[in-house]
Protein backbone atom coordinates (compact mmCIF):
# COMPACT_ATOMS: atom_id res chain seq x y z
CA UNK A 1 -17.32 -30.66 -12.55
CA UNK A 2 -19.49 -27.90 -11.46
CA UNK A 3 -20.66 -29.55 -8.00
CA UNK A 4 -16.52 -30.67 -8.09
CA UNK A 5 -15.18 -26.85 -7.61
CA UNK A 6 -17.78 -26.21 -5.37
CA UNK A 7 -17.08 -28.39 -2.73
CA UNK A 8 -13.39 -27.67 -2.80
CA UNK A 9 -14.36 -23.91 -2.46
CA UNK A 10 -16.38 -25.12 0.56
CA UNK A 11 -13.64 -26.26 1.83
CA UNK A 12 -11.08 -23.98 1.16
CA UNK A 13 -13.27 -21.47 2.67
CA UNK A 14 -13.82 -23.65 6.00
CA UNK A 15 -10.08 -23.97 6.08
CA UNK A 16 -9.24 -20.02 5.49
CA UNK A 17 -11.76 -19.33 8.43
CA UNK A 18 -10.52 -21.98 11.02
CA UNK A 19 -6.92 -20.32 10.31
CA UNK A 20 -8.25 -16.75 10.62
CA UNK A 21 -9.51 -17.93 13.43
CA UNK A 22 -6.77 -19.18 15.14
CA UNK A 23 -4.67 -16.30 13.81
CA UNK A 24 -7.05 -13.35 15.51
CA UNK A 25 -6.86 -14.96 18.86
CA UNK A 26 -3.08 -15.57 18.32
CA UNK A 27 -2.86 -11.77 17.42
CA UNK A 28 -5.32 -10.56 20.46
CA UNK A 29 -2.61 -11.40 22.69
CA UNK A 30 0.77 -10.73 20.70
CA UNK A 31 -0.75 -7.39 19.35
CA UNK A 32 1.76 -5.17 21.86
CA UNK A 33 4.98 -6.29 20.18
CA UNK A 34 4.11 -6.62 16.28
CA UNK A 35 2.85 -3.20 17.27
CA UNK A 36 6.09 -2.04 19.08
CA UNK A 37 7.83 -3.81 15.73
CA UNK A 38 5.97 -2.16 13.06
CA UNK A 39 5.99 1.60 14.88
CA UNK A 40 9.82 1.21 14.66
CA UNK A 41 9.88 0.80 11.11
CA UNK A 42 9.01 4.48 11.22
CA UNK A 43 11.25 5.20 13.82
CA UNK A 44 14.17 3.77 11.74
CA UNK A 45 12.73 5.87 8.44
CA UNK A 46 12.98 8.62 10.74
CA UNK A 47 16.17 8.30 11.66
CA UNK A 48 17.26 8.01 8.00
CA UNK A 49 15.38 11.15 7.40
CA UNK A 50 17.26 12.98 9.90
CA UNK A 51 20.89 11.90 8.84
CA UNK A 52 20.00 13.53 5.34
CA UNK A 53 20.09 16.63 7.37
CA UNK A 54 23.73 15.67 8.40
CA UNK A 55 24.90 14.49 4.93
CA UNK A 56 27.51 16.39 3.02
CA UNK A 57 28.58 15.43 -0.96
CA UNK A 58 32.03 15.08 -1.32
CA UNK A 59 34.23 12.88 -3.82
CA UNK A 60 32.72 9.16 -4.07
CA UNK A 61 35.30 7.14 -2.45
CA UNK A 62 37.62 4.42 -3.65
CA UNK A 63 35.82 1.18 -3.74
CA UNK A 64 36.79 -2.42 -5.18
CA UNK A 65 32.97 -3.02 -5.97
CA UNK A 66 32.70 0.04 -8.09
CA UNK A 67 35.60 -1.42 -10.05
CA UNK A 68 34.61 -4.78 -10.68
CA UNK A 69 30.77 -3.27 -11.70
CA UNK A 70 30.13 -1.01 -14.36
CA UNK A 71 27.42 1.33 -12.90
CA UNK A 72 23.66 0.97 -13.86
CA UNK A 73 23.24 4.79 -14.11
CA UNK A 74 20.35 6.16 -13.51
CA UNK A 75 18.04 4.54 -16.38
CA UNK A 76 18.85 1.30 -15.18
CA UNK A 77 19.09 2.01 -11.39
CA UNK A 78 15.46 0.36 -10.87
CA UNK A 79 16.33 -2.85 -11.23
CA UNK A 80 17.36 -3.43 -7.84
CA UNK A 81 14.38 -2.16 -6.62
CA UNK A 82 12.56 -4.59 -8.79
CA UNK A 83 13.91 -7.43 -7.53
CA UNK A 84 14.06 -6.12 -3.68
CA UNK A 85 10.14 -5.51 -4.06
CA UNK A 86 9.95 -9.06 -5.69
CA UNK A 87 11.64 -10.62 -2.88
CA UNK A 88 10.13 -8.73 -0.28
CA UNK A 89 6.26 -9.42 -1.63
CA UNK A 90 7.28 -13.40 -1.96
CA UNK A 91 7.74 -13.61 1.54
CA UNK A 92 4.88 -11.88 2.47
CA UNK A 93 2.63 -13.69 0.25
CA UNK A 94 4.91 -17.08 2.02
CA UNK A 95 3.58 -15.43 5.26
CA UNK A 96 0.36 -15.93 4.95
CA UNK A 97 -0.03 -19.81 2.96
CA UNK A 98 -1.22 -21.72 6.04
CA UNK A 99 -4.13 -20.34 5.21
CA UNK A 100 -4.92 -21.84 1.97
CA UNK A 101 -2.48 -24.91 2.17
CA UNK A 102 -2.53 -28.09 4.01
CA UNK A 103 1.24 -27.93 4.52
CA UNK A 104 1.35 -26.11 7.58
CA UNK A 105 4.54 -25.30 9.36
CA UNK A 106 4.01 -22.52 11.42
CA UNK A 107 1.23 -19.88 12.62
CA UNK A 108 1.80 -16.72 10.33
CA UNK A 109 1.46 -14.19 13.53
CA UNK A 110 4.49 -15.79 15.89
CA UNK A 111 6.61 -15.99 12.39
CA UNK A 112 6.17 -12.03 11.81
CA UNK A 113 7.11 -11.45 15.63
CA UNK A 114 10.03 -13.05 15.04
CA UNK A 115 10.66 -11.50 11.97
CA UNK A 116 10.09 -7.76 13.34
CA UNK A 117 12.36 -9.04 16.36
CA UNK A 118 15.19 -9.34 13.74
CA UNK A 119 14.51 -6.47 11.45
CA UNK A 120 14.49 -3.96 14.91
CA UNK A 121 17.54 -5.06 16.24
CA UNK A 122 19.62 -4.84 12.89
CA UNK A 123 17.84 -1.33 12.69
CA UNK A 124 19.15 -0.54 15.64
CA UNK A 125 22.44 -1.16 14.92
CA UNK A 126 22.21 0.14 11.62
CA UNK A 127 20.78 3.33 13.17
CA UNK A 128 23.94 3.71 15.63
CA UNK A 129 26.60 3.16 12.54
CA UNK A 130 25.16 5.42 9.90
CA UNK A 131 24.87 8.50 12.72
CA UNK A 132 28.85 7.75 13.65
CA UNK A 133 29.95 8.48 10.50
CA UNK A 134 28.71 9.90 7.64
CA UNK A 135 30.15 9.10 4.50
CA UNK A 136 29.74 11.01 1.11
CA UNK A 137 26.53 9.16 -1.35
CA UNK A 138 27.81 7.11 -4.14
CA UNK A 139 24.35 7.40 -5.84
CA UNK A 140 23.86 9.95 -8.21
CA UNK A 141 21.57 12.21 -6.05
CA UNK A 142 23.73 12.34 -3.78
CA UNK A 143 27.18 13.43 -5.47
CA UNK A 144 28.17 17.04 -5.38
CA UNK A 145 26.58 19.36 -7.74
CA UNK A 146 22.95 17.52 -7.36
CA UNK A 147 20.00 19.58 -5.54
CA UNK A 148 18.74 16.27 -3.49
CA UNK A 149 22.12 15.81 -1.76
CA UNK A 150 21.62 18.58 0.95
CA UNK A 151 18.45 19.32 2.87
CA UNK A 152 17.89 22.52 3.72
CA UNK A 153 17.22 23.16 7.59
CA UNK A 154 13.53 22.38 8.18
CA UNK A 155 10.94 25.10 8.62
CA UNK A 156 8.97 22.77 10.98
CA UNK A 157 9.16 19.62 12.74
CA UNK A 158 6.44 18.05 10.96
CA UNK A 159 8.60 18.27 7.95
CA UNK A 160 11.06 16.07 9.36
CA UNK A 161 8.20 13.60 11.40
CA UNK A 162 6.25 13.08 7.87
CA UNK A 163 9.53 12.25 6.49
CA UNK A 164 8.29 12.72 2.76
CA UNK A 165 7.65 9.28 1.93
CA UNK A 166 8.13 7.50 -0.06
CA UNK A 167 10.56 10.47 -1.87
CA UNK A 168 12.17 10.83 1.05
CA UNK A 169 12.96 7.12 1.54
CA UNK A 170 14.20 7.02 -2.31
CA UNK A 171 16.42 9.83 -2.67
CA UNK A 172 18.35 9.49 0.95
CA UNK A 173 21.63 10.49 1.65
CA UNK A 174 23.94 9.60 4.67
CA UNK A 175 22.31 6.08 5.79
CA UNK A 176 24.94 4.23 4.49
CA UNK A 177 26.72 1.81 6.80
CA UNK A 178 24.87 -0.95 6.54
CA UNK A 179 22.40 -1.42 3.56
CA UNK A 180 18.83 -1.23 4.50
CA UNK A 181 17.53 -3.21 1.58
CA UNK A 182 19.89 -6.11 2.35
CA UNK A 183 18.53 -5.92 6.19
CA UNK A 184 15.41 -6.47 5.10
CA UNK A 185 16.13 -9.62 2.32
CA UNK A 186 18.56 -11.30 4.50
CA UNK A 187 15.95 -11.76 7.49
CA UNK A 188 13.52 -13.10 4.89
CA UNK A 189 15.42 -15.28 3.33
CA UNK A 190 16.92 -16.63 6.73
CA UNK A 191 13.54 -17.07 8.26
CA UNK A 192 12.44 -19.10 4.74
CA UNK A 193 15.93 -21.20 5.21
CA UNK A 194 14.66 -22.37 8.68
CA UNK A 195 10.91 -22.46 7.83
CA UNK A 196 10.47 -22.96 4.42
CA UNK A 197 10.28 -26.07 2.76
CA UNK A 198 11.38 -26.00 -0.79
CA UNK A 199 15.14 -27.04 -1.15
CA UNK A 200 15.09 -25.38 -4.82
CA UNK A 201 13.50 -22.16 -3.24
CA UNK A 202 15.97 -21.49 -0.84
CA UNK A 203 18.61 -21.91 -3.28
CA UNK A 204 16.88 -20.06 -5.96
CA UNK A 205 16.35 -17.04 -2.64
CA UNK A 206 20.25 -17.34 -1.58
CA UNK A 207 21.43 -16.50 -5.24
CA UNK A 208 18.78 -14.12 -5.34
CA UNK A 209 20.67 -12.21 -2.76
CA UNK A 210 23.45 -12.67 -4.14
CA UNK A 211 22.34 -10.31 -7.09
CA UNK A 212 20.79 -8.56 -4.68
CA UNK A 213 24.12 -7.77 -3.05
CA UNK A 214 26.02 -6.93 -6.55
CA UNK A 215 22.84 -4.91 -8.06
CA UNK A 216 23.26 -2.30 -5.15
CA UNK A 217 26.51 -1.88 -5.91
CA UNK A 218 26.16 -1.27 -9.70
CA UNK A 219 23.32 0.75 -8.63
CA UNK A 220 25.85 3.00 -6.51
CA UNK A 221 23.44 3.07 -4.00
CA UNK A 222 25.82 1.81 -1.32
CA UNK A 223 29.10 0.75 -0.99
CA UNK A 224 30.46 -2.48 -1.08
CA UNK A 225 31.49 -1.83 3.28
CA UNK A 226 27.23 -1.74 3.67
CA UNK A 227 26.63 -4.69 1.71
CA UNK A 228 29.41 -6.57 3.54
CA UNK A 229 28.78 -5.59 7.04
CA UNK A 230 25.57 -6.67 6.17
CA UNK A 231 26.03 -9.91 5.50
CA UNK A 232 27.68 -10.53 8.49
CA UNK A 233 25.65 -8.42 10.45
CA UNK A 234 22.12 -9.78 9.77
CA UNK A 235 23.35 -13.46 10.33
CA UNK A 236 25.06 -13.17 13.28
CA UNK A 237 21.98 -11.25 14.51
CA UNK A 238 19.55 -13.90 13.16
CA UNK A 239 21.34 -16.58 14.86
CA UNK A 240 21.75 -15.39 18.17
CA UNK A 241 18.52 -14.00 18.39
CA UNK A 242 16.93 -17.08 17.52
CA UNK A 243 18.78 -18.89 19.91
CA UNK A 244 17.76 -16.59 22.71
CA UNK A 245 13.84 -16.65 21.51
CA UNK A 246 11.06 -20.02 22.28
CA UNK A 247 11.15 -21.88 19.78
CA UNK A 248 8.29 -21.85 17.43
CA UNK A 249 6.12 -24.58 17.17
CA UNK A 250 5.89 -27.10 14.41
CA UNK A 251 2.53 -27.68 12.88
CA UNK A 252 3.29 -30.72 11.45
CA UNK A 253 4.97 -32.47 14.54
CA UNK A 254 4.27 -32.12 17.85
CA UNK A 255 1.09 -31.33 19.98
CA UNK A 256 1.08 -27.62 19.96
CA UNK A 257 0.81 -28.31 15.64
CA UNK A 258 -2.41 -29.23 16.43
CA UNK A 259 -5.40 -26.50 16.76
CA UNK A 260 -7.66 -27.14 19.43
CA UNK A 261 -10.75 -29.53 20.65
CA UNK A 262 -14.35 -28.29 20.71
CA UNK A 263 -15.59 -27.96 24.41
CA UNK A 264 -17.40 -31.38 24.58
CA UNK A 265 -14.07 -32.92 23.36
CA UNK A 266 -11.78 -30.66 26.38
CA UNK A 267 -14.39 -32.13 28.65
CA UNK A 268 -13.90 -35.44 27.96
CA UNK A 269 -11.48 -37.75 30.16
CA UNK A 270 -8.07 -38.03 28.85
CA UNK A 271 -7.99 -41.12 28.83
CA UNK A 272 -10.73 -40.63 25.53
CA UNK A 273 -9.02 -41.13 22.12
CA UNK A 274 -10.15 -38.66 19.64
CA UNK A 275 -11.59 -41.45 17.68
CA UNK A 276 -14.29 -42.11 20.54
CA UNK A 277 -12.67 -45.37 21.66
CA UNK A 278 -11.96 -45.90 24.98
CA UNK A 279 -8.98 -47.82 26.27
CA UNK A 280 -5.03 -47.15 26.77
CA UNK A 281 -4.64 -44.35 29.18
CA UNK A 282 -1.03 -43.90 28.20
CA UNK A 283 -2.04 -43.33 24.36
CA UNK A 284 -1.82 -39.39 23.78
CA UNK A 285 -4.93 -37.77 21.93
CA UNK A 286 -2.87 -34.90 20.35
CA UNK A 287 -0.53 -37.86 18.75
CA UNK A 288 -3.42 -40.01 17.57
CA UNK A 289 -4.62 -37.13 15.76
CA UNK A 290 -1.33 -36.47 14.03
CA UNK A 291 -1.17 -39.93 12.87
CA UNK A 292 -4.04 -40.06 11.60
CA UNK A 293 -3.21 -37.33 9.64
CA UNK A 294 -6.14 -35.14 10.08
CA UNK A 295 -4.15 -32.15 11.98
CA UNK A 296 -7.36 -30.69 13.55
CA UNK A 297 -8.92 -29.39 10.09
CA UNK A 298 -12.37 -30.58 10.40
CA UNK A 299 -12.69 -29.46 14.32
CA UNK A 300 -14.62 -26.99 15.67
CA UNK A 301 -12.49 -23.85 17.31
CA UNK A 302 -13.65 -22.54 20.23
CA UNK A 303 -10.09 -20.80 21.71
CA UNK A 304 -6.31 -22.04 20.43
CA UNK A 305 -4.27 -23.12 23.68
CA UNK A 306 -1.17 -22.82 21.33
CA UNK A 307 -0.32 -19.86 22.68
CA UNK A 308 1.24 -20.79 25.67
CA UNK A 309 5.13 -21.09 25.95
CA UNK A 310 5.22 -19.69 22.11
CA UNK A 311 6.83 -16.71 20.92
């Protein structure tokens, strides 16, 4: 049993380095947008940091979701960040399982650029509504009478660029129109849809944003305009910006699934199976590999030519 778990630890650990890897080179050359992606994230907290400035309490106004929910209040207001963070650490744990399982579908640095491409442009937009209009908080922090729902003017501008996370993020007022937090699950759950393989996940994720959707509401934390513009929104952004983009490749179909020959092997004619036998020049190598169901596991990487016509 002993000499059992070692050798699958042996190999576990062969596989998480061949991935890693894989996944560095991949990154050395996609490293300017995941960059570009993940700086905006601040931009866009920014942004929501600066409407608070603009944000005036007034009466909460009439809405057919605050109706049909009794409110959480403020005891009970976590739960929908509960099950936000729940969601949002799933995926990112999802992310990253071609390095421990065999199953591989896709190489975890193109999915995140494709990801960030989705999150940024719904930012964007979300950025342009919530500065058109302001409208008065729904959440309790933000109602009239409360000392969170007006900034004073700020004595510097590092007060504004450091944006008082994660307080400030929390207890914001004004970025309304459309929900950040459904921004966010919708992309993950889309990307899972088309890259995820569990039938029973994805529906277990879709109802999940379904509460998702109706636990903001009884939460008061937006109205139920941001959670439907949202929906909307996000998919019509997530389809049309996936048409536009490469398509990723498929690890488990396909040549560029497959990670690449050692140097004697790149060498070799290719008219060479993989297998060392010598014969049909019209037989493809990266094929022959597939079938026999190996997926380029026990190979030695020297430099992944996958990058090339990928996103």
């Amino acid at each position: 049993m002993t000499f059992y778990i070692a050798r699958e630890a042996s190999k576990l650990w062969r596989k998480v380095c061949m991935e890693t890897t894989v996944e560095v080179q991949l990154l050395m050359e996609k490293w300017k947008l995941l960059l570009a992606g993940l700086l905006f994230q601040y931009v866009h907290g920014l942004a929501a940091r600066g409407v608070h400035y603009l944000h005036r309490p007034g009466p909460v106004l009439q809405d057919l979701g605050f109706m049909a929910l009794p409110e959480l209040g403020q005891d009970r207001g976590y739960l929908s960040e509960s099950l936000f963070t729940f969601i949002f650490l799933s995926f990112v744990l999802w992310t990253f399982h071609p390095f421990v399982y065999h199953n591989k579908r896709f190489y975890t640095v193109l999915l995140w650029r494709r990801v960030l491409s989705f999150l940024v442009t719904c930012q964007i937009l979300r950025i342009v509504t919530f500065y058109s209009t302001q409208l008065p908080g729904p959440n309790y922090h933000c109602r009239e009478g409360s000392k969170l729902a007006q900034l004073p003017p700020p004595d510097t501008v590092f007060e504004v660029l450091l944006i008082n996370f994660p307080r400030g993020i929390l207890y914001g007022c004004g970025d309304l129109i459309f929900s950040s937090h459904m921004i966010f699950t919708l992309v993950f759950v889309n990307t899972y849809q088309k890259y995820g393989s569990k039938r029973f996940i994805k529906f277990i994720a879709w109802m999940l944003v379904i509460i998702q959707s109706l636990l903001i509401i009884a939460a008061r934390k937006h109205y139920s305009v941001d959670i439907v513009v949202a929906w909307y929104t996000v998919n019509l952004v997530v389809f049309f910006i996936d048409k536009k983009l490469p398509e990723m490749p498929d690890r488990t179909s396909g040549s560029l699934s497959l990670l690449p020959l050692s140097v004697k092997e790149k060498d070799e004619k290719p008219n060479k199976l993989l297998g060392g036998n010598p014969g049909d020049n019209n037989t493809d190598w990266r094929q022959r590999t597939q079938i026999n169901g190996k997926h380029g596991e026990e190979v030695n990487v020297v430099k992944p030519d996958v990058t090339a016509n990928v996103t």
